[in-house]
N, C-alpha and C. Protein backbone atom coordinates (compact mmCIF):
# COMPACT_ATOMS: atom_id res chain seq x y z
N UNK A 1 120.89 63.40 28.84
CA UNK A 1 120.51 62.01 28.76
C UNK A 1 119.29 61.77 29.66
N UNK A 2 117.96 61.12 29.20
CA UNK A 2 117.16 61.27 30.04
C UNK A 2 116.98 60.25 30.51
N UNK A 3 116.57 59.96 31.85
CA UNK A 3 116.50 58.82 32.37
C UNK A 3 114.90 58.63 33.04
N UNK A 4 114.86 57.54 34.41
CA UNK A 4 113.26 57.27 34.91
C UNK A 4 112.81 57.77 35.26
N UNK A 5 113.13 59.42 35.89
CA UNK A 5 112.39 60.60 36.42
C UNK A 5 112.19 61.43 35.35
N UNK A 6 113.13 61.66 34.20
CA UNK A 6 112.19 62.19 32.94
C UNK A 6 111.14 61.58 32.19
N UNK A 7 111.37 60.48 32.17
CA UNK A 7 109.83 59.59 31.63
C UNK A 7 108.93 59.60 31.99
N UNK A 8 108.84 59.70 33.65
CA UNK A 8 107.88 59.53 34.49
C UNK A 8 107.37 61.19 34.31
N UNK A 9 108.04 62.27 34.74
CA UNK A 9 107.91 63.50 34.51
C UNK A 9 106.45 63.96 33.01
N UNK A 10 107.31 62.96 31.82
CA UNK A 10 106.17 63.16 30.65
C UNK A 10 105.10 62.51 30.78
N UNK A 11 105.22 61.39 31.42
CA UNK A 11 104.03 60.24 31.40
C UNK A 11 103.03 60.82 31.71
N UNK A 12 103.05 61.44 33.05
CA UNK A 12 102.44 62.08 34.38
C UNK A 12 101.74 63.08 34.02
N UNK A 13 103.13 64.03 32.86
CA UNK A 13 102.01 65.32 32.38
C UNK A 13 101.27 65.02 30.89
N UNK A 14 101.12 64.08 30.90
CA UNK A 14 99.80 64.00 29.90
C UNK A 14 98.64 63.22 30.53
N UNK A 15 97.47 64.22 29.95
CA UNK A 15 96.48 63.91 30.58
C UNK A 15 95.85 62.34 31.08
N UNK A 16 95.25 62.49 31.93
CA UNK A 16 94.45 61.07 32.01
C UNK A 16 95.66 59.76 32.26
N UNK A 17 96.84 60.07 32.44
CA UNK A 17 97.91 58.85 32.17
C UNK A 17 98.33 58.47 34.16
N UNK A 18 98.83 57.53 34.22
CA UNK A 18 98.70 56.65 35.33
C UNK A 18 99.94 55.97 35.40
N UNK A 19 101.09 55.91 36.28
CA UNK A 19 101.64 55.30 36.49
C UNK A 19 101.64 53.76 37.02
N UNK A 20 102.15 52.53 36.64
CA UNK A 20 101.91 51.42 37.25
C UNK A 20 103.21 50.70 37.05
N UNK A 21 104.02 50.38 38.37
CA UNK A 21 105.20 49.74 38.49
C UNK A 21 106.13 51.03 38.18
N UNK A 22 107.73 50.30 38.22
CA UNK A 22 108.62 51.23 37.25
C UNK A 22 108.83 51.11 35.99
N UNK A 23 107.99 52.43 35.84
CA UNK A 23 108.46 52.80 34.23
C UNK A 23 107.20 52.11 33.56
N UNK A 24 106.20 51.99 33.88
CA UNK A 24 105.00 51.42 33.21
C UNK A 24 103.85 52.28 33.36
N UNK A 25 103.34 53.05 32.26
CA UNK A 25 101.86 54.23 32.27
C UNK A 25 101.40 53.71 31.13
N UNK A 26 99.49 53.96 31.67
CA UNK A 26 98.76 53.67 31.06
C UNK A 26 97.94 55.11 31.14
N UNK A 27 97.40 55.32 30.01
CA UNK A 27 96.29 56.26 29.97
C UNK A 27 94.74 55.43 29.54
N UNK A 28 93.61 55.66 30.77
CA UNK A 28 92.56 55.11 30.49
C UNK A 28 92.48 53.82 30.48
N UNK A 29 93.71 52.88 31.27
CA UNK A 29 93.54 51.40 31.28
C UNK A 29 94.35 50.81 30.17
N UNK A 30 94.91 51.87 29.19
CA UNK A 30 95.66 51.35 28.10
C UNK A 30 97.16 51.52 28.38
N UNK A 31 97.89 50.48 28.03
CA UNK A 31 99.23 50.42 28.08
C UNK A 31 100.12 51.78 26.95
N UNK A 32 100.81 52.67 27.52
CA UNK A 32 101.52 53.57 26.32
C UNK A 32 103.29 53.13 26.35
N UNK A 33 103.62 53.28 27.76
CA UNK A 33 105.27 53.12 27.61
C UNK A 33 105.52 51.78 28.92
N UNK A 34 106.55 51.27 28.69
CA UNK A 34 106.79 50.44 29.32
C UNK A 34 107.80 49.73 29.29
N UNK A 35 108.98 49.21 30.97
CA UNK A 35 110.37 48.70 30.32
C UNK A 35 110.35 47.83 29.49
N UNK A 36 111.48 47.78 28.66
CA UNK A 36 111.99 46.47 28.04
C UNK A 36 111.93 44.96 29.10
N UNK A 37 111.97 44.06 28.81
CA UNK A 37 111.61 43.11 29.50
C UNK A 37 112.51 42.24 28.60
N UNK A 38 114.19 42.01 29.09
CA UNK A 38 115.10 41.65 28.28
C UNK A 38 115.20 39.94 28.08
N UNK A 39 115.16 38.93 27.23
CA UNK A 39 115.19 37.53 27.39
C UNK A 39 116.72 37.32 27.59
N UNK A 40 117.22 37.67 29.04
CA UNK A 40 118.92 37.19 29.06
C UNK A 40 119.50 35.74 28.70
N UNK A 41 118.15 34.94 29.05
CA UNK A 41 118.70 33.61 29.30
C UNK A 41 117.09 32.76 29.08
N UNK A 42 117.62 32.24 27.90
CA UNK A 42 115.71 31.44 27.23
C UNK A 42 115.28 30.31 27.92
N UNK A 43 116.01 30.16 29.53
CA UNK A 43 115.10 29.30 30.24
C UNK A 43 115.19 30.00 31.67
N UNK A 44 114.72 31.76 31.49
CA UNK A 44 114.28 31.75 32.65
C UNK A 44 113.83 32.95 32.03
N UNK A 45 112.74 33.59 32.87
CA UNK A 45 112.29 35.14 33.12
C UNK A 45 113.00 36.10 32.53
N UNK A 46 111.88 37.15 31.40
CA UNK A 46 112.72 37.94 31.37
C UNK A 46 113.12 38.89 32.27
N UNK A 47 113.44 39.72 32.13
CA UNK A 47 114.38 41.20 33.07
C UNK A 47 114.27 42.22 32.50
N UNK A 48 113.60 42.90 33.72
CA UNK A 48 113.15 44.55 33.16
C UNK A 48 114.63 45.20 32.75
N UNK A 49 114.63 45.98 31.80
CA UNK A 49 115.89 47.10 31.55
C UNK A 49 115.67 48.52 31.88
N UNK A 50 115.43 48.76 32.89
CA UNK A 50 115.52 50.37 33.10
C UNK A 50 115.92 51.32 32.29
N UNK A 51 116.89 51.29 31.58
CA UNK A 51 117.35 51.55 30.25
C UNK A 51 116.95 51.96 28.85
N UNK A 52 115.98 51.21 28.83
CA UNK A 52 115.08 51.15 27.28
C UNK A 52 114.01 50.89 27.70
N UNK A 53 112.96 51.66 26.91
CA UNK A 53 112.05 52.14 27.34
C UNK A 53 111.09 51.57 25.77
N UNK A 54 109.78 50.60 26.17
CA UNK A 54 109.02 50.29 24.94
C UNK A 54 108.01 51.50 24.71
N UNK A 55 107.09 51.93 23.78
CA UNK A 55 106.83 52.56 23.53
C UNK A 55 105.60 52.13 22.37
N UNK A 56 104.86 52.39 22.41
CA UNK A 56 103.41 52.19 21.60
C UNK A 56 103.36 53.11 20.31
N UNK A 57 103.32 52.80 19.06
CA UNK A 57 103.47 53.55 17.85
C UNK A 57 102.02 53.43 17.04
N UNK A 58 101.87 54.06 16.05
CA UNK A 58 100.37 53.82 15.65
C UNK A 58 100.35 52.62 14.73
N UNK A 59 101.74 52.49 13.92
CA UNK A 59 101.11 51.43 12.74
C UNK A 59 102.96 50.85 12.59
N UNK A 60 102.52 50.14 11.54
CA UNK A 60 103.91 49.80 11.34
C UNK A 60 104.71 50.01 10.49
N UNK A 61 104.16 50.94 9.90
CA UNK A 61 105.27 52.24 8.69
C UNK A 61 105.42 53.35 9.70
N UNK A 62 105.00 53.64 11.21
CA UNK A 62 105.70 54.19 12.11
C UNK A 62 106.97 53.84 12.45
N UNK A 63 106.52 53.07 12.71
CA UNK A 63 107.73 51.94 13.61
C UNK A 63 108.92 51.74 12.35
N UNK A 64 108.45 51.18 11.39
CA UNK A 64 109.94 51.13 10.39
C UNK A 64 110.55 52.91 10.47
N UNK A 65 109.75 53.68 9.87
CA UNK A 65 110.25 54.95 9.99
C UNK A 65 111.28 55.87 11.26
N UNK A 66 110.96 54.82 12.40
CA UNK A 66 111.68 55.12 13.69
C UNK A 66 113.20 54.32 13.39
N UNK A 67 112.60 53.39 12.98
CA UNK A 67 114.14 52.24 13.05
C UNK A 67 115.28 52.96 12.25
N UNK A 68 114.65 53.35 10.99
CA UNK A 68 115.57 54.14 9.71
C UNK A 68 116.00 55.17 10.44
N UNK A 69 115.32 55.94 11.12
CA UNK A 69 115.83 57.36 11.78
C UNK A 69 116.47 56.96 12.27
N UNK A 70 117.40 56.43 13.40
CA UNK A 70 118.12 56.61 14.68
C UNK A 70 118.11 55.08 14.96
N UNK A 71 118.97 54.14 14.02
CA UNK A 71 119.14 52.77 14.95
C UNK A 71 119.99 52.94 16.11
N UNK A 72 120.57 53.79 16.58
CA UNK A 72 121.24 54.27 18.06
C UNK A 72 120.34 54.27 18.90
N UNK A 73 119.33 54.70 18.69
CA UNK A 73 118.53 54.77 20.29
C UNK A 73 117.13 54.38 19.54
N UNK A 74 116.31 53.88 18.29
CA UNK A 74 115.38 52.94 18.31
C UNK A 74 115.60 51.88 17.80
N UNK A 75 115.06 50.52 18.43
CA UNK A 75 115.43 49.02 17.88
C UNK A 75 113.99 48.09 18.18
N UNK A 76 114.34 47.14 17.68
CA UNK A 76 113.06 46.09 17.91
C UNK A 76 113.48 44.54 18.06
N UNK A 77 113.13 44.05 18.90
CA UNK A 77 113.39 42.39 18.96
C UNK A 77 112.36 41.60 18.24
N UNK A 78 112.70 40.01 18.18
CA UNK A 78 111.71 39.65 17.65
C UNK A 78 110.12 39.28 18.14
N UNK A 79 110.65 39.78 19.64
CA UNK A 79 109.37 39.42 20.45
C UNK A 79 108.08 40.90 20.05
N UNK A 80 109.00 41.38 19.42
CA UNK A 80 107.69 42.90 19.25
C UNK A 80 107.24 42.83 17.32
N UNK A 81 107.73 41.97 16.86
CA UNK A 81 107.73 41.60 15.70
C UNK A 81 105.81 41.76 14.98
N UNK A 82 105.58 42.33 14.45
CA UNK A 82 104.36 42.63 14.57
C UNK A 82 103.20 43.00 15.32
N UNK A 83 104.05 43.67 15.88
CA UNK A 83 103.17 43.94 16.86
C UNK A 83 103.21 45.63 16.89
N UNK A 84 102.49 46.61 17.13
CA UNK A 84 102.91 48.09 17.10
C UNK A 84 103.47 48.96 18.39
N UNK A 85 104.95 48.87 18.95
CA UNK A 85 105.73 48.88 19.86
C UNK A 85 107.16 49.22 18.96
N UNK A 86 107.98 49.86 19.92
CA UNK A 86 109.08 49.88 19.26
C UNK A 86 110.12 50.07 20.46
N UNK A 87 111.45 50.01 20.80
CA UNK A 87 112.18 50.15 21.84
C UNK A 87 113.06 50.88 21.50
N UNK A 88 113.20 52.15 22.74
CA UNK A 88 114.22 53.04 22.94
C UNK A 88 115.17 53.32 23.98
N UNK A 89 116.33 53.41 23.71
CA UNK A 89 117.61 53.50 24.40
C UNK A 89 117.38 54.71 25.04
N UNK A 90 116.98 54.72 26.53
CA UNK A 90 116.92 56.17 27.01
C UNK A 90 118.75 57.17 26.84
N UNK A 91 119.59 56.09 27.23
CA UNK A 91 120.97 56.97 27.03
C UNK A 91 120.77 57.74 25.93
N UNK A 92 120.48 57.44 24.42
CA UNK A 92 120.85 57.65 23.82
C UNK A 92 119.74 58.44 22.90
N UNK A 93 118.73 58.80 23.22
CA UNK A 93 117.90 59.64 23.06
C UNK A 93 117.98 61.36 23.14
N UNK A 94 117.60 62.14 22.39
CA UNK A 94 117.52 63.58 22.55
C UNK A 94 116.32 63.81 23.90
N UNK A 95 115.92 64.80 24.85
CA UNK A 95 114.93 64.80 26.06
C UNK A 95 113.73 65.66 24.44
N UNK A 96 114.20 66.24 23.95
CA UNK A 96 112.40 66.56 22.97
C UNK A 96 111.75 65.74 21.82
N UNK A 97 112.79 64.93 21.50
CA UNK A 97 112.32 63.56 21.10
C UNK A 97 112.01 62.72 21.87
N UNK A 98 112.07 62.16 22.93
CA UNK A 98 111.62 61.14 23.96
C UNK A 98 110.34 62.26 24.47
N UNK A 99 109.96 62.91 24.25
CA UNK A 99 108.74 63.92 24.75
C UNK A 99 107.94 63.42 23.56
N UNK A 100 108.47 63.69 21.98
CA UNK A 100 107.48 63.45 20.96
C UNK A 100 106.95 61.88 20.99
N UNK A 101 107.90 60.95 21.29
CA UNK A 101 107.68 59.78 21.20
C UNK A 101 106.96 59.30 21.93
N UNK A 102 107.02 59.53 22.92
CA UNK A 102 105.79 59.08 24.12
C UNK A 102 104.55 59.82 24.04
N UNK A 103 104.55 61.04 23.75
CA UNK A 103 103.33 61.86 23.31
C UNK A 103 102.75 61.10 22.30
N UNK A 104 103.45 60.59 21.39
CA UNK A 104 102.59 59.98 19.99
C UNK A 104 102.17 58.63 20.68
N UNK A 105 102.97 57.96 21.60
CA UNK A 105 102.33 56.66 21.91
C UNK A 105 100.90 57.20 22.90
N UNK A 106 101.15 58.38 24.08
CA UNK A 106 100.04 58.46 24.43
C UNK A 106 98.91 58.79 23.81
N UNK A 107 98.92 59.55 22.63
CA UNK A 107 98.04 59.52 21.48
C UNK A 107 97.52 57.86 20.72
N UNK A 108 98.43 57.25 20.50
CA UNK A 108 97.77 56.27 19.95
C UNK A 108 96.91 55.69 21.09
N UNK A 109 96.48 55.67 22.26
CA UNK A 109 96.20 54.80 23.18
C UNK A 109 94.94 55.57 24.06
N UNK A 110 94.90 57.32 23.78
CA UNK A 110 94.05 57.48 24.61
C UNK A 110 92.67 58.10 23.73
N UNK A 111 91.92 57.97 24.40
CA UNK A 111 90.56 58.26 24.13
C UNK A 111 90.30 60.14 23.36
N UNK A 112 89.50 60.00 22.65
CA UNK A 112 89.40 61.20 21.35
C UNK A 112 89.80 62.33 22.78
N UNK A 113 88.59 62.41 23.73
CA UNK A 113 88.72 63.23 24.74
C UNK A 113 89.51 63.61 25.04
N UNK A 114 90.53 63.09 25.64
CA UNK A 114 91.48 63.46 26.22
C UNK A 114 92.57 64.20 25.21
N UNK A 115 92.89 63.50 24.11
CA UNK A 115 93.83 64.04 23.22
C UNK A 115 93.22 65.34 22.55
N UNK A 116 91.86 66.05 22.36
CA UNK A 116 91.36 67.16 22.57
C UNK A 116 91.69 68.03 23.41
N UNK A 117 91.68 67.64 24.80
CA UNK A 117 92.09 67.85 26.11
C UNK A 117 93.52 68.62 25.93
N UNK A 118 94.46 67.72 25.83
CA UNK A 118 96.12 67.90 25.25
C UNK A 118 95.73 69.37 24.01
N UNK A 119 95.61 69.25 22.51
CA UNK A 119 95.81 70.04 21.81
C UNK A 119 95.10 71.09 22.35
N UNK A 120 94.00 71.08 23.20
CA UNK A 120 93.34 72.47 23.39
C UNK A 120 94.41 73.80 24.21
């Protein structure tokens, strides 16, 4: 079961990527993974979930294609509702799928360079 030191672990080893807060990396100034930010209660702040982990996808026949695979550990609220993001249940995740998934978000987000960088 992977949790905030395996995320951080992948974040870290892809190139050019940057930790900011818990559980929040950017590669190159761009946002890739980041907590859930749960609406417990619709008149106050949301609340980070350590737990589930958002995630940056390329399009949105990604993102449906995630949901169909594995509604156990990928889901979407309506706050990500068009938008290209998708949320994952770290419990309930495989550790080489939560590697592919964040790899593909750090792909959607970083610069040609760097993702050269990676396949080379």
């Amino acid at each position: 079961m992977p949790d905030q030191d395996d995320v951080r672990r992948i974040a870290l080893g892809l190139p050019g990527s940057e930790a900011e807060g818990a559980m929040a990396y950017r590669v190159k100034g761009k946002l890739f993974a980041w907590p859930w930010l749960e609406r417990v209660d619709p008149k106050r702040a949301r609340v980070a979930r350590l737990d589930v982990l958002a995630v940056r996808v390329a399009s949105e026949l990604e993102k449906q294609a995630l949901l169909a695979m594995d509604p156990e550990v990928f889901f979407t609220e309506p706050h990500y509702d068009g938008w290209p993001a998708i949320l994952v249940r770290l419990p309930a995740i495989e550790m080489d799928l939560l590697e592919k998934v964040m790899t593909d978000a750090w792909r959607v987000q970083a610069p040609r360079a760097l993702v050269k960088e990676l396949d080379a």
